[in-house]
PDB file of N, CA and C in Angstrom:
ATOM      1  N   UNK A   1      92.028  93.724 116.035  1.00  0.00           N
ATOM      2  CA  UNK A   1      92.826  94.845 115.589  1.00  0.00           C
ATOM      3  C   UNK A   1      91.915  96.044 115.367  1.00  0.00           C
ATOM      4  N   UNK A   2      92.437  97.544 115.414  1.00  0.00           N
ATOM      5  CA  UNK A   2      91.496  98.189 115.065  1.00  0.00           C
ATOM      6  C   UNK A   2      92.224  98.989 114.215  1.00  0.00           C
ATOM      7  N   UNK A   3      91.542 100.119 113.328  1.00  0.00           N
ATOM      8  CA  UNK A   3      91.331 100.982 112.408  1.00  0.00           C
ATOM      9  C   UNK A   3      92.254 101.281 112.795  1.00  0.00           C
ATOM     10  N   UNK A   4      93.460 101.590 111.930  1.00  0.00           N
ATOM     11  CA  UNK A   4      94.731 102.668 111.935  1.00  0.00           C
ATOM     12  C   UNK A   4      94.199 103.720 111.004  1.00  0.00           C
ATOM     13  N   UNK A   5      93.608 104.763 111.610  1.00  0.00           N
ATOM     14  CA  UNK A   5      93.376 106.655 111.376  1.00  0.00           C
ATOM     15  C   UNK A   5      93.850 106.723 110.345  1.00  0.00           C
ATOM     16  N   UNK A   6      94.849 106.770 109.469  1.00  0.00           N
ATOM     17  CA  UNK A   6      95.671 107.031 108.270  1.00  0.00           C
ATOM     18  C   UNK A   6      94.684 106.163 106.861  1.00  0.00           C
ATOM     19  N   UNK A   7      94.562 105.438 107.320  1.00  0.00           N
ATOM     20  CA  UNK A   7      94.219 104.237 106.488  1.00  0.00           C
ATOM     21  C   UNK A   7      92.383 104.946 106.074  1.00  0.00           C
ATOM     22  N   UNK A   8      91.669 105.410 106.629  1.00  0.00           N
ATOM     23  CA  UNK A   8      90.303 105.830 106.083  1.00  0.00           C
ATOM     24  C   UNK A   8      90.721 107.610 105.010  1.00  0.00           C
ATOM     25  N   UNK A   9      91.561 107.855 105.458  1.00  0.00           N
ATOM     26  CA  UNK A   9      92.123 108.997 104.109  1.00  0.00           C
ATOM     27  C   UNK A   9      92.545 108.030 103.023  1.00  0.00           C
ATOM     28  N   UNK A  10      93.680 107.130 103.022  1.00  0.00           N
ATOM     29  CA  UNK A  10      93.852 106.164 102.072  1.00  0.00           C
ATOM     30  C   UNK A  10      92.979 105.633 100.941  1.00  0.00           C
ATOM     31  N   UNK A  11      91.730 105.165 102.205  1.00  0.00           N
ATOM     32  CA  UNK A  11      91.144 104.246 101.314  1.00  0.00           C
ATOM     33  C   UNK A  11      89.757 105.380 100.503  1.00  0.00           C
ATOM     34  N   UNK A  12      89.505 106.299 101.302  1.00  0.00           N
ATOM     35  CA  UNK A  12      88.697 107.223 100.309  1.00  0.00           C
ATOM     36  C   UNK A  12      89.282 107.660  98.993  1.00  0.00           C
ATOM     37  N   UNK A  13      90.728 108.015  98.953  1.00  0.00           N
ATOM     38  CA  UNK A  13      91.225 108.505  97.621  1.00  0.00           C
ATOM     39  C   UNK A  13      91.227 107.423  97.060  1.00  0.00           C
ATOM     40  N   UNK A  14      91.253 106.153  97.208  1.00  0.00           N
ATOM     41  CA  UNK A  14      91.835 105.224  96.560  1.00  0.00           C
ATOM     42  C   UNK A  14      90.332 105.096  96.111  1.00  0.00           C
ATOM     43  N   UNK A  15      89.180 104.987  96.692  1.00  0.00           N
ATOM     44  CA  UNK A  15      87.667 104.935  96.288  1.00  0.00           C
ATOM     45  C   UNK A  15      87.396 106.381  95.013  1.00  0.00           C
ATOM     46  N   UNK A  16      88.028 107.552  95.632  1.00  0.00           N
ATOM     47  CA  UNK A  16      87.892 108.118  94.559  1.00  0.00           C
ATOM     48  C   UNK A  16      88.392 107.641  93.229  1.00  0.00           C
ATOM     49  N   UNK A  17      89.317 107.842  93.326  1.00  0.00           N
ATOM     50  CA  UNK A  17      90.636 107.478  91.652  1.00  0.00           C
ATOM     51  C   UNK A  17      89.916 106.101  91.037  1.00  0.00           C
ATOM     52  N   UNK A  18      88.977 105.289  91.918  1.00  0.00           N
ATOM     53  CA  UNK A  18      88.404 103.719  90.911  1.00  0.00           C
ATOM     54  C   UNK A  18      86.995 104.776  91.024  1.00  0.00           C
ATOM     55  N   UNK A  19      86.409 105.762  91.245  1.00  0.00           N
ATOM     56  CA  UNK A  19      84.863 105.907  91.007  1.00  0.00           C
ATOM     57  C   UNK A  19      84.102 105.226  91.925  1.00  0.00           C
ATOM     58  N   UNK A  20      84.292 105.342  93.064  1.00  0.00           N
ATOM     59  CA  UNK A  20      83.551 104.068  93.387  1.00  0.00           C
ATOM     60  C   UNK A  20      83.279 104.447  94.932  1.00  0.00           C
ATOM     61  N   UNK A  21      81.888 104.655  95.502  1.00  0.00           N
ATOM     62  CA  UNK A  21      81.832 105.730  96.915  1.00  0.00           C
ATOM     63  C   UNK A  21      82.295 105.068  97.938  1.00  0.00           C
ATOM     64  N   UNK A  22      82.804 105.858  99.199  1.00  0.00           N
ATOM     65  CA  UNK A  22      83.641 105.211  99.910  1.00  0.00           C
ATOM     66  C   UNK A  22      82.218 105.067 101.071  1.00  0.00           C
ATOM     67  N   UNK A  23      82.472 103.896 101.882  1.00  0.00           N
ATOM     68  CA  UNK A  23      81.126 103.901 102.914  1.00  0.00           C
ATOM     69  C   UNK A  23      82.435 103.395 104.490  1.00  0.00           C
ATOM     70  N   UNK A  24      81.872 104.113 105.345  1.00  0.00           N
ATOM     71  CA  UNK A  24      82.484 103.881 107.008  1.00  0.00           C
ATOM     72  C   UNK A  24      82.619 102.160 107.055  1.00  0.00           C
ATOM     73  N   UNK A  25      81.886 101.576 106.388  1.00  0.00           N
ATOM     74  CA  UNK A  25      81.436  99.970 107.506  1.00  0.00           C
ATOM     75  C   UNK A  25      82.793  99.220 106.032  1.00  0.00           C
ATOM     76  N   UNK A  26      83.798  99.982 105.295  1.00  0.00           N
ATOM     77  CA  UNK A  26      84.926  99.507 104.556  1.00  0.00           C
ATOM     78  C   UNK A  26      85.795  99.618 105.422  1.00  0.00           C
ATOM     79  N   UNK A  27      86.050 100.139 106.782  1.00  0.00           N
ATOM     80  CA  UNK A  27      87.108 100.193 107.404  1.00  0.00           C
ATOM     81  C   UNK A  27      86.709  98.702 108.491  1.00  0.00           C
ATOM     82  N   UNK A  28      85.896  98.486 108.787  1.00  0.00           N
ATOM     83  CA  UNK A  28      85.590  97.357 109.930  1.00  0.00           C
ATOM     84  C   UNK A  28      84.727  96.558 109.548  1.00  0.00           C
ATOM     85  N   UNK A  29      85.462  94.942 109.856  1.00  0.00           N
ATOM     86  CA  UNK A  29      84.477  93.934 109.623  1.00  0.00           C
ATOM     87  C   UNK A  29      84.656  92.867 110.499  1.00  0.00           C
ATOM     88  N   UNK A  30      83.952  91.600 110.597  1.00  0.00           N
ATOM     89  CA  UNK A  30      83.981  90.467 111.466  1.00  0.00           C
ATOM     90  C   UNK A  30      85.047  89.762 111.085  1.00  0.00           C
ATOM     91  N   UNK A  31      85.667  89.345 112.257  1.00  0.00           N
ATOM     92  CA  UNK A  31      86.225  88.077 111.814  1.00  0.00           C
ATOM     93  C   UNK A  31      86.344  86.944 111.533  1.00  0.00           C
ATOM     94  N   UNK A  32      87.096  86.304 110.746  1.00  0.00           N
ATOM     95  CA  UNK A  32      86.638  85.244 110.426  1.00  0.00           C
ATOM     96  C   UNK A  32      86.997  84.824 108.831  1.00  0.00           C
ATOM     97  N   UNK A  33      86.734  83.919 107.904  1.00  0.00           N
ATOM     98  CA  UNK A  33      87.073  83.516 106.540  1.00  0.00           C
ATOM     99  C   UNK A  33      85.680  83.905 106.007  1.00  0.00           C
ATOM    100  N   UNK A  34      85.342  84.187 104.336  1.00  0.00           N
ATOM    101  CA  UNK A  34      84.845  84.583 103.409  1.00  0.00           C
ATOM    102  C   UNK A  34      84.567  83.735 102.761  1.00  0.00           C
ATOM    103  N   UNK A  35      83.341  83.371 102.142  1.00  0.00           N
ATOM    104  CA  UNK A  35      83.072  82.414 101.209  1.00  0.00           C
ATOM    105  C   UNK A  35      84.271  82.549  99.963  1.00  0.00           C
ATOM    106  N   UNK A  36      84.728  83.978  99.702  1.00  0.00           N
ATOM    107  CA  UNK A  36      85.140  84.465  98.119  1.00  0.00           C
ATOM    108  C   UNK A  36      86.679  84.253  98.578  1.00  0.00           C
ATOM    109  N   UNK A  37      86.851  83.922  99.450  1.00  0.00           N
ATOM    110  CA  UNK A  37      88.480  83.818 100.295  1.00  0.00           C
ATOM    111  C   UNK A  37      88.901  83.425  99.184  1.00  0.00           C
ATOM    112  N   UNK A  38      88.554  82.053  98.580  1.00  0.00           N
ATOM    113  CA  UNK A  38      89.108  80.670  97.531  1.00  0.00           C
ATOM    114  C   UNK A  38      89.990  79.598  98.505  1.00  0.00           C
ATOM    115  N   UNK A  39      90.686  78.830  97.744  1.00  0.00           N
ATOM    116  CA  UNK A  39      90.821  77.429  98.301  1.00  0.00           C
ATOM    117  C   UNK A  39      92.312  77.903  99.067  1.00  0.00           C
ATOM    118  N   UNK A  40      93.308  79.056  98.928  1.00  0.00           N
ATOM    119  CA  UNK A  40      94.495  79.704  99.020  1.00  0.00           C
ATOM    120  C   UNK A  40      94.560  80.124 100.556  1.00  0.00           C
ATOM    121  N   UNK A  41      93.042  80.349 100.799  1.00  0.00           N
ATOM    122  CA  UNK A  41      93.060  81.120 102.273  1.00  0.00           C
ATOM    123  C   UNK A  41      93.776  80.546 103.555  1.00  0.00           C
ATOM    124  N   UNK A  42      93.554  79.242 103.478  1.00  0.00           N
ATOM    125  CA  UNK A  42      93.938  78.478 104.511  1.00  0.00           C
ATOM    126  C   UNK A  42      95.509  78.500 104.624  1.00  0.00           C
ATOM    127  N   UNK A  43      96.073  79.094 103.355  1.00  0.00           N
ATOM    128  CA  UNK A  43      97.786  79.068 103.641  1.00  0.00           C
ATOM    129  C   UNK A  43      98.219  80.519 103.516  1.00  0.00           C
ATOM    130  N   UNK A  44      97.761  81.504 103.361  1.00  0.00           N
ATOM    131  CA  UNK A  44      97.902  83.038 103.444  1.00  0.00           C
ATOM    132  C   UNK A  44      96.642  84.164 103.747  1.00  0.00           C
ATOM    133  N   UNK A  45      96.076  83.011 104.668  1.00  0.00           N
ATOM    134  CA  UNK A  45      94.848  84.585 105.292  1.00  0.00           C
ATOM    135  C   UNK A  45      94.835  84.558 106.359  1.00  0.00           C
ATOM    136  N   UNK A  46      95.921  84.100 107.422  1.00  0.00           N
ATOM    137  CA  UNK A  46      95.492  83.409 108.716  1.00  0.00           C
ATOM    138  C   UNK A  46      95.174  85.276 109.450  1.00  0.00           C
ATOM    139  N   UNK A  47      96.318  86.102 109.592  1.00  0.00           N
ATOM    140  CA  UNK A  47      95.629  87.510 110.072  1.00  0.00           C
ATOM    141  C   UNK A  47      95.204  87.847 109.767  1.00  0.00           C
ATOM    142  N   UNK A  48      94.153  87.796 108.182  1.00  0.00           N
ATOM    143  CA  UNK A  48      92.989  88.608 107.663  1.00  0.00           C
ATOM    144  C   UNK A  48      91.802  88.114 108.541  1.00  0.00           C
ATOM    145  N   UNK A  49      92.172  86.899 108.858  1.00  0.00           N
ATOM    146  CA  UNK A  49      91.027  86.311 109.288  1.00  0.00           C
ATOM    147  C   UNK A  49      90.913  86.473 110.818  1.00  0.00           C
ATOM    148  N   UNK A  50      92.025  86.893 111.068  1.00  0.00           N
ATOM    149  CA  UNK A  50      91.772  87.657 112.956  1.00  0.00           C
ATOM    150  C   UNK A  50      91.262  88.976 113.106  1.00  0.00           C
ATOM    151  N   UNK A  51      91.441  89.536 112.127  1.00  0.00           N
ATOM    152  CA  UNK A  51      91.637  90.845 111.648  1.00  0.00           C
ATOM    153  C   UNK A  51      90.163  91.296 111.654  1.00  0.00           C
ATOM    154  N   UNK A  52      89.421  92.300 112.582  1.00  0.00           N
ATOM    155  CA  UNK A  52      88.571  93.227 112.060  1.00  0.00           C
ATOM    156  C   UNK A  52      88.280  94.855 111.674  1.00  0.00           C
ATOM    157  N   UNK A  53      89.575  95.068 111.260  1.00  0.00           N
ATOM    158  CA  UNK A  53      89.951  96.609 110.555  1.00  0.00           C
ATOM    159  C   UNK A  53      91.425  96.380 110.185  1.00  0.00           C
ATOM    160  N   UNK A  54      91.452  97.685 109.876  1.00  0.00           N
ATOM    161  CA  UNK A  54      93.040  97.617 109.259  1.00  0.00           C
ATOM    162  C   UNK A  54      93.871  98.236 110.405  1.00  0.00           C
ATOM    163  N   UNK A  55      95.671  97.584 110.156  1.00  0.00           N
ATOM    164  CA  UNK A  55      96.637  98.289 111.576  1.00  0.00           C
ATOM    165  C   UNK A  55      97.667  98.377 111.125  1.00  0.00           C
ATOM    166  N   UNK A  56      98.390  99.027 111.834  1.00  0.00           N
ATOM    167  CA  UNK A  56      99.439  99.532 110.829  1.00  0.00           C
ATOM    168  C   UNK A  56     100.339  97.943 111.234  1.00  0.00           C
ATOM    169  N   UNK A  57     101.036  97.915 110.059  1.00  0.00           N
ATOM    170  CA  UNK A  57     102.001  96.480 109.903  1.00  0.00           C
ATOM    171  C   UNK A  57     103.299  96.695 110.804  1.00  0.00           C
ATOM    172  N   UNK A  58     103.984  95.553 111.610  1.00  0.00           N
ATOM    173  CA  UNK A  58     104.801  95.887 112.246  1.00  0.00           C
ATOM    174  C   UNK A  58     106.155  95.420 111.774  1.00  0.00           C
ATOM    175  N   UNK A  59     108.039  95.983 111.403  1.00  0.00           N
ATOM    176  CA  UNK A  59     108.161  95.540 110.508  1.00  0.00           C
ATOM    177  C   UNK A  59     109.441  94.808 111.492  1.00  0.00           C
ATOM    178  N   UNK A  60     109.998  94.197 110.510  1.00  0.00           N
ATOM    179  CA  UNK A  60     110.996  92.929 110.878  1.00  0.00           C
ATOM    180  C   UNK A  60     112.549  93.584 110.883  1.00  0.00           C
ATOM    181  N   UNK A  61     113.376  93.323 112.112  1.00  0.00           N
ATOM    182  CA  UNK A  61     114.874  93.755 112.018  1.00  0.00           C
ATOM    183  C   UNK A  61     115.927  92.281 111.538  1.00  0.00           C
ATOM    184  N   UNK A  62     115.137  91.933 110.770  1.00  0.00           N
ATOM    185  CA  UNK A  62     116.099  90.614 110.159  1.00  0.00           C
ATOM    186  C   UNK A  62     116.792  91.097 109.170  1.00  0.00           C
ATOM    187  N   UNK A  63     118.007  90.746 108.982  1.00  0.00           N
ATOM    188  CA  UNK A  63     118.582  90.881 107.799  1.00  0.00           C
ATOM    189  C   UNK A  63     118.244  89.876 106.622  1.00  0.00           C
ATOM    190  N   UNK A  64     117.860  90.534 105.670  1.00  0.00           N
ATOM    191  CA  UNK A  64     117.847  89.798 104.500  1.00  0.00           C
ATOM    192  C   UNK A  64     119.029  89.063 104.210  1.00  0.00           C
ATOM    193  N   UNK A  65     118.245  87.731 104.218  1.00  0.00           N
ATOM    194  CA  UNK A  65     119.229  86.137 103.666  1.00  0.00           C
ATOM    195  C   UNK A  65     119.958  86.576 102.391  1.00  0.00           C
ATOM    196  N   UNK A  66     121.164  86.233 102.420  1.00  0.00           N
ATOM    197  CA  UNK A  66     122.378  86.149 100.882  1.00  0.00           C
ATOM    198  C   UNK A  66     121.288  85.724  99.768  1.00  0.00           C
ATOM    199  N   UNK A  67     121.326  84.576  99.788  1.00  0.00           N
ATOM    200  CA  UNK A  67     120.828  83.981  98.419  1.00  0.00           C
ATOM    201  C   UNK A  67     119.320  84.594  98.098  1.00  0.00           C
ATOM    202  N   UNK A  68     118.611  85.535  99.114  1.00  0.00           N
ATOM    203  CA  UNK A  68     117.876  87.034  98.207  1.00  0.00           C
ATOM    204  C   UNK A  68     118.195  88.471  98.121  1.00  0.00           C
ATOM    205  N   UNK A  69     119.256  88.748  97.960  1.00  0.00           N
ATOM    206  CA  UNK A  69     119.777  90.093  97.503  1.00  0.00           C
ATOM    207  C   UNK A  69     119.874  90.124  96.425  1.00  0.00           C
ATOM    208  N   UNK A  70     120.136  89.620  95.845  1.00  0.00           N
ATOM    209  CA  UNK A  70     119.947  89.748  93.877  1.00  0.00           C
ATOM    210  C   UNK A  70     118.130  90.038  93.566  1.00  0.00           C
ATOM    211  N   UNK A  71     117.718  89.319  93.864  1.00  0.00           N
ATOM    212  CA  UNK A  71     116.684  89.653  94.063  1.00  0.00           C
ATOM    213  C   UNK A  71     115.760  90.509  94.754  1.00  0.00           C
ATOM    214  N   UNK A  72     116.319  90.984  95.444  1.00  0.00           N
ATOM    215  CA  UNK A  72     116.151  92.425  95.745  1.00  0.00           C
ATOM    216  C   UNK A  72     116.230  93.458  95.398  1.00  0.00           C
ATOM    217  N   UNK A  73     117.826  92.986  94.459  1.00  0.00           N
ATOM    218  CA  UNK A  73     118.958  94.355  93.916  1.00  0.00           C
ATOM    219  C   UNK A  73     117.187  94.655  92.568  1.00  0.00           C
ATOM    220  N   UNK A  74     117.171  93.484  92.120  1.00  0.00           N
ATOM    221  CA  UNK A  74     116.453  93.099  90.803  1.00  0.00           C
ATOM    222  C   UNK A  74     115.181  93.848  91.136  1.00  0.00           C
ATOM    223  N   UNK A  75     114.168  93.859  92.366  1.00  0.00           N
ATOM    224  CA  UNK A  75     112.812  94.464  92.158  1.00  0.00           C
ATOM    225  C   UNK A  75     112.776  95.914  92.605  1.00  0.00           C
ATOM    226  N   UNK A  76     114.368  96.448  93.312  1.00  0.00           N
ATOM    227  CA  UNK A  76     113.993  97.311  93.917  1.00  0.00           C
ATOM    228  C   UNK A  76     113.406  98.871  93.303  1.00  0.00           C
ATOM    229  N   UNK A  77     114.202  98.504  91.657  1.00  0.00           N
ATOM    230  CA  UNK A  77     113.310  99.750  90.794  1.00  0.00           C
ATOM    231  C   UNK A  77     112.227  99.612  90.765  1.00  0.00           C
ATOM    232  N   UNK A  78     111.383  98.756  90.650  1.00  0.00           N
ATOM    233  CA  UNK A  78     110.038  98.203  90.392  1.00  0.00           C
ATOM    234  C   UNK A  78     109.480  98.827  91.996  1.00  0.00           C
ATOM    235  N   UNK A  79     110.180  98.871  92.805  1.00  0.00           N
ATOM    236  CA  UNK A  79     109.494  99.226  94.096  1.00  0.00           C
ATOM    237  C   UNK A  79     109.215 101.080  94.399  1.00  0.00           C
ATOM    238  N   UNK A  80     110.511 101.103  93.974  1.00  0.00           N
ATOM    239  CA  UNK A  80     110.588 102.691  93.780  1.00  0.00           C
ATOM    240  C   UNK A  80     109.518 103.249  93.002  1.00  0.00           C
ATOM    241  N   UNK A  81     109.302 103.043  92.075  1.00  0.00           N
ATOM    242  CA  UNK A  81     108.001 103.232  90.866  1.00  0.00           C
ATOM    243  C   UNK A  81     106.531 102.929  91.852  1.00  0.00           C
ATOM    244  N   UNK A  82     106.294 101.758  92.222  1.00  0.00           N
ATOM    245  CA  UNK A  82     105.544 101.970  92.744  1.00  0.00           C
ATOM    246  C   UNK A  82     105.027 103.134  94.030  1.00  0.00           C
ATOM    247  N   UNK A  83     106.131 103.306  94.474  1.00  0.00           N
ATOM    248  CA  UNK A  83     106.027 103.935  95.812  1.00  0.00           C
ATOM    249  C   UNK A  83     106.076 105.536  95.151  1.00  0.00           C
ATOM    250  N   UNK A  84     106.358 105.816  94.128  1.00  0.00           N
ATOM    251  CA  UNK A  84     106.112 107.415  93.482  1.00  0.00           C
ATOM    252  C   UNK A  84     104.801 107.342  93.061  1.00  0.00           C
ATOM    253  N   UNK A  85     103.920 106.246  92.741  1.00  0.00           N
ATOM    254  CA  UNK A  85     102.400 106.120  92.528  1.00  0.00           C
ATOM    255  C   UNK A  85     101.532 105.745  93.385  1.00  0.00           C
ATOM    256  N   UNK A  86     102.195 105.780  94.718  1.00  0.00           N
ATOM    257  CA  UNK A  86     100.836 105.612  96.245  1.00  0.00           C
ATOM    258  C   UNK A  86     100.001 106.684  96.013  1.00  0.00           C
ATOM    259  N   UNK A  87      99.039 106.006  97.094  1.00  0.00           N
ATOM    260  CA  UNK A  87      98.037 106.969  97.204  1.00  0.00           C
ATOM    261  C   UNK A  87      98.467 107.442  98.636  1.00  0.00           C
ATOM    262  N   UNK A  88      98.290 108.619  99.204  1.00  0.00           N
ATOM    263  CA  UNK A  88      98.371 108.858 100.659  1.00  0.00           C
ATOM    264  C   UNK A  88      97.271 109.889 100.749  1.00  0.00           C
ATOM    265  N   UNK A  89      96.881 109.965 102.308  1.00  0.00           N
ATOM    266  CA  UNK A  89      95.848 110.250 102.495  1.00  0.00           C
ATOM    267  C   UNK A  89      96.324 112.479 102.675  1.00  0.00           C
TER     268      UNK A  89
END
């Protein structure tokens, strides 16, 4: 995968706002698993681990299943809030 352009404005502000300097070699890395992965990786890192930069996510035309719309109805303030506190580049 490679670097989606958007994403190195992102991640500099986001380096600013923690203090913390932003360096080029944060956008691209090898692939592969991490010692610091933990024991979890093997059941939710499988595209981090193909992955050597960031891309933009591609999204799904499924309709959300019945028995999670309540749960939806339920986080979607929580989502809104977040999304008035992104960072964009």
């Amino acid at each position: 995968m490679t670097c989606w352009p958007i994403r190195k404005g992102v991640l500099t502000s986001l380096c600013d706002s923690l203090g913390i300097g932003f360096d080029e070699r944060m956008l691209r890395w090898e692939a592969g698993p991490r010692p610091e992965d933990g024991l979890w990786a093997k059941y939710w890192y499988a595209n981090v681990h193909r992955s050597t930069g960031f891309a933009k996510q591609t999204t799904s035309d499924r309709e959300l299943p019945v028995h999670l719309r309540s749960l939806y109805e339920e986080a979607l303030p929580y989502y809104h809030r977040l999304q008035q506190l992104r960072i964009t580049a």
